[in-house]
C-alpha atoms as a PDB file:
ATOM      1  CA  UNK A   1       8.456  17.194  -7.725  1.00  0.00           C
ATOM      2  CA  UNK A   2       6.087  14.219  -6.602  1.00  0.00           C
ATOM      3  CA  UNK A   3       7.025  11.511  -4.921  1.00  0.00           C
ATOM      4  CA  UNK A   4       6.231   7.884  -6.103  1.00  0.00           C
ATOM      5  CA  UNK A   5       6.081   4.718  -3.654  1.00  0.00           C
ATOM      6  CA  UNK A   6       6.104   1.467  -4.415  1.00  0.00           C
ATOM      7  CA  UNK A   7       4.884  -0.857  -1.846  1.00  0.00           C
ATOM      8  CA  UNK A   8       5.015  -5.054  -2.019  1.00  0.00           C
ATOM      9  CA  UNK A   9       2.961  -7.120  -0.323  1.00  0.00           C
ATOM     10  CA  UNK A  10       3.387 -11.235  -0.268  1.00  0.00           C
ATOM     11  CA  UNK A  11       0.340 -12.920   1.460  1.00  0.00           C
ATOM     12  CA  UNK A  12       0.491 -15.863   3.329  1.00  0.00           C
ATOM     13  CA  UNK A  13      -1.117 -18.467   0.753  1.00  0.00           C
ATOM     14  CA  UNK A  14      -4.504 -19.557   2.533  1.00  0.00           C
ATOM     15  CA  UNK A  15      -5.268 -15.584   3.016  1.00  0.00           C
ATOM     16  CA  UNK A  16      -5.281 -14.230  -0.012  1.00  0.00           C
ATOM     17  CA  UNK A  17      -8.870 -12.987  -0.365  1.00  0.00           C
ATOM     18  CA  UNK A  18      -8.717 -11.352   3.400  1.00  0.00           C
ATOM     19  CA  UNK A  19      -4.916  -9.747   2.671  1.00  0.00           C
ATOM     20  CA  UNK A  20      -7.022  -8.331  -0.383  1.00  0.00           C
ATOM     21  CA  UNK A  21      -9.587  -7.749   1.333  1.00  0.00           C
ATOM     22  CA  UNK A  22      -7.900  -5.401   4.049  1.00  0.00           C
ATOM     23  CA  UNK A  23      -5.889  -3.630   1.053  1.00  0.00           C
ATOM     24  CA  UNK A  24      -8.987  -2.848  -0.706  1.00  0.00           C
ATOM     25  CA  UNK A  25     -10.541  -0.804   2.327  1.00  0.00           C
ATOM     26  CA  UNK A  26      -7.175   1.301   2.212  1.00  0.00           C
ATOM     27  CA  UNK A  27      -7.847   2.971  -0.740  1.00  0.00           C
ATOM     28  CA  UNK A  28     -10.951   4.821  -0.251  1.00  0.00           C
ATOM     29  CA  UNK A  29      -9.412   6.582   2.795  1.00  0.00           C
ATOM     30  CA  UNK A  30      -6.522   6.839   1.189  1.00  0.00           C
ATOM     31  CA  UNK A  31      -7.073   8.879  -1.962  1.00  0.00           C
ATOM     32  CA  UNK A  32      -8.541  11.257   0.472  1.00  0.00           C
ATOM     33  CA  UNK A  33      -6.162  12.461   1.929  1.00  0.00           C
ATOM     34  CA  UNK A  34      -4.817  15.334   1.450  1.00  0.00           C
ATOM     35  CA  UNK A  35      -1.352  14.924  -1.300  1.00  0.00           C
ATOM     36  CA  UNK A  36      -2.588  12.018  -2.589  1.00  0.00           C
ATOM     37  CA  UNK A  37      -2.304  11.809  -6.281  1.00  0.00           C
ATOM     38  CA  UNK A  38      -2.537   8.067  -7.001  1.00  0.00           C
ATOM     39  CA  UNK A  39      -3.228   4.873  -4.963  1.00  0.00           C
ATOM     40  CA  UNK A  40      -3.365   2.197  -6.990  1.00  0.00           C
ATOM     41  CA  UNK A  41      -3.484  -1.907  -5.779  1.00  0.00           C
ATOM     42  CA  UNK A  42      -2.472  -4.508  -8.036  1.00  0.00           C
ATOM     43  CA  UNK A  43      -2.528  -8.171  -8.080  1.00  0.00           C
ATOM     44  CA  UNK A  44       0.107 -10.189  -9.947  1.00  0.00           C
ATOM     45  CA  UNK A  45      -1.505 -12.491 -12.651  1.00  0.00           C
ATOM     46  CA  UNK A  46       1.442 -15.394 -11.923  1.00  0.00           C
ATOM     47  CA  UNK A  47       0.983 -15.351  -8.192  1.00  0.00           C
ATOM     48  CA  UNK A  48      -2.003 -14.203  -6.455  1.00  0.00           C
ATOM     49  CA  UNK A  49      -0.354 -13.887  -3.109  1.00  0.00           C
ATOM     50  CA  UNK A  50       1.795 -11.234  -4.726  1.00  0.00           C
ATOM     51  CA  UNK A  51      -0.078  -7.741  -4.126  1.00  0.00           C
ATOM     52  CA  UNK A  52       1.599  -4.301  -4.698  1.00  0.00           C
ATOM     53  CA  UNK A  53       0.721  -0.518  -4.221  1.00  0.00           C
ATOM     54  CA  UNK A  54       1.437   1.402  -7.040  1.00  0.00           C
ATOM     55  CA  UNK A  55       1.775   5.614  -5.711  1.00  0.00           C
ATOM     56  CA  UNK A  56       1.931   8.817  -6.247  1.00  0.00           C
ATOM     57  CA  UNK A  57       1.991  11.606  -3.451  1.00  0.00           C
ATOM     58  CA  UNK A  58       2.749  15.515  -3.279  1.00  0.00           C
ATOM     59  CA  UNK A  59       5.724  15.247  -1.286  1.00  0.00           C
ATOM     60  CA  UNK A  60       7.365  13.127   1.267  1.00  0.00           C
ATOM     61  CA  UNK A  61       5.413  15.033   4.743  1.00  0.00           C
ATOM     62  CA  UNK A  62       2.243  13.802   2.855  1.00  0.00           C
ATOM     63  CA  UNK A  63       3.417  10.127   2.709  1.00  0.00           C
ATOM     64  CA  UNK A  64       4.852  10.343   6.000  1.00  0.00           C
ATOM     65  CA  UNK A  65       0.948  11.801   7.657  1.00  0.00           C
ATOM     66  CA  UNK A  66      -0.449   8.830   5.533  1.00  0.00           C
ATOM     67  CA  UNK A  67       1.794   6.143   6.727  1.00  0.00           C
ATOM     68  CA  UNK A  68       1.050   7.303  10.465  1.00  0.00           C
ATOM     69  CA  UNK A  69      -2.702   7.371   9.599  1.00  0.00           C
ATOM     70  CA  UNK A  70      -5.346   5.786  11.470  1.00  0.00           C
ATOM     71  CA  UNK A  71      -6.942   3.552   8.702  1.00  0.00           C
ATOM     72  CA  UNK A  72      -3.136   2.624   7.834  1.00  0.00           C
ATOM     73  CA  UNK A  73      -2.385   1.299  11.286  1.00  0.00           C
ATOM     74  CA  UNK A  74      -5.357  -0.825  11.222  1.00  0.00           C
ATOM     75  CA  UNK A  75      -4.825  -2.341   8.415  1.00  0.00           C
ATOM     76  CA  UNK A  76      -1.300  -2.884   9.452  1.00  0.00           C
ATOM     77  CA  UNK A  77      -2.367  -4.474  13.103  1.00  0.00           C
ATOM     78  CA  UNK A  78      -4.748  -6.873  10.194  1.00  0.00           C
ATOM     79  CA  UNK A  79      -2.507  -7.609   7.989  1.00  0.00           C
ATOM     80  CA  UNK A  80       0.134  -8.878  10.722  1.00  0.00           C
ATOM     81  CA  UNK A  81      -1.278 -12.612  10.820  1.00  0.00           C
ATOM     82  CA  UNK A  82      -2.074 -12.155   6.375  1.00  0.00           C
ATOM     83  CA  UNK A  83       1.062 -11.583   5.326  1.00  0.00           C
ATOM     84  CA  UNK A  84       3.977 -14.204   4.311  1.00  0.00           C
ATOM     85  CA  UNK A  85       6.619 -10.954   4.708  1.00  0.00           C
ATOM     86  CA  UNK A  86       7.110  -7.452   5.943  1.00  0.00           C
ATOM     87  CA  UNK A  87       5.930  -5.071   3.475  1.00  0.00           C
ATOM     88  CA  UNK A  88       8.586  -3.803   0.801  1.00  0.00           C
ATOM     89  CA  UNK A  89       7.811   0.073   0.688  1.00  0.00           C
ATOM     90  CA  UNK A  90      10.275   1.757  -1.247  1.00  0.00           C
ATOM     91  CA  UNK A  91      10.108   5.736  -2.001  1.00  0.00           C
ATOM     92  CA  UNK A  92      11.037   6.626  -5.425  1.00  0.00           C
ATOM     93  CA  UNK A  93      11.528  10.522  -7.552  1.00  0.00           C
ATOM     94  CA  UNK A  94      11.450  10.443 -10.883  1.00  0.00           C
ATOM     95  CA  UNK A  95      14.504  11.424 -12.808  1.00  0.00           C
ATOM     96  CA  UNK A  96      13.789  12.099 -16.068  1.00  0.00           C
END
């Protein structure tokens, strides 16, 4: 059964077009990997500092190789001084 992430991240207000930016050059790298099924980013309508990952991966060991991936950790080193927040990643399997 797949596993499905949601992940939240709240920009700092006067970066929002970097923060996107940065989260934008994740997903090219991303949906190559291997066990990736989706990587989607969104941007909330009501608050444009509000950005969220919407995922899908194989299983958890391919989440877990992504999360210690190169291209990840550099966006996470850029995204230190963008965000408002730590990230909200939350790991989800679906039920029904």
């Amino acid at each position: 059964m797949s596993l499905r992430v949601v992940a939240h991240l709240i920009s700092k207000p006067d970066s929002i077009d970097e923060t996107r930016e940065v989260l934008l050059g994740l997903i090219e790298p991303t949906v190559a990997e291997a066990g990736c099924i989706t990587y989607e980013l969104h941007q909330n309508t009501a608050d444009p500092t509000d950005f969220t990952f919407i995922e899908e991966w194989t299983d958890d060991a391919s989440l877990d190789a992504h999360l210690e991936s190169a291209h990840l950790a550099a966006a996470r080193e850029k995204l230190g001084d963008l965000l408002a927040e730590p990230a909200d990643i939350r790991r989800y399997r679906l039920i029904r």
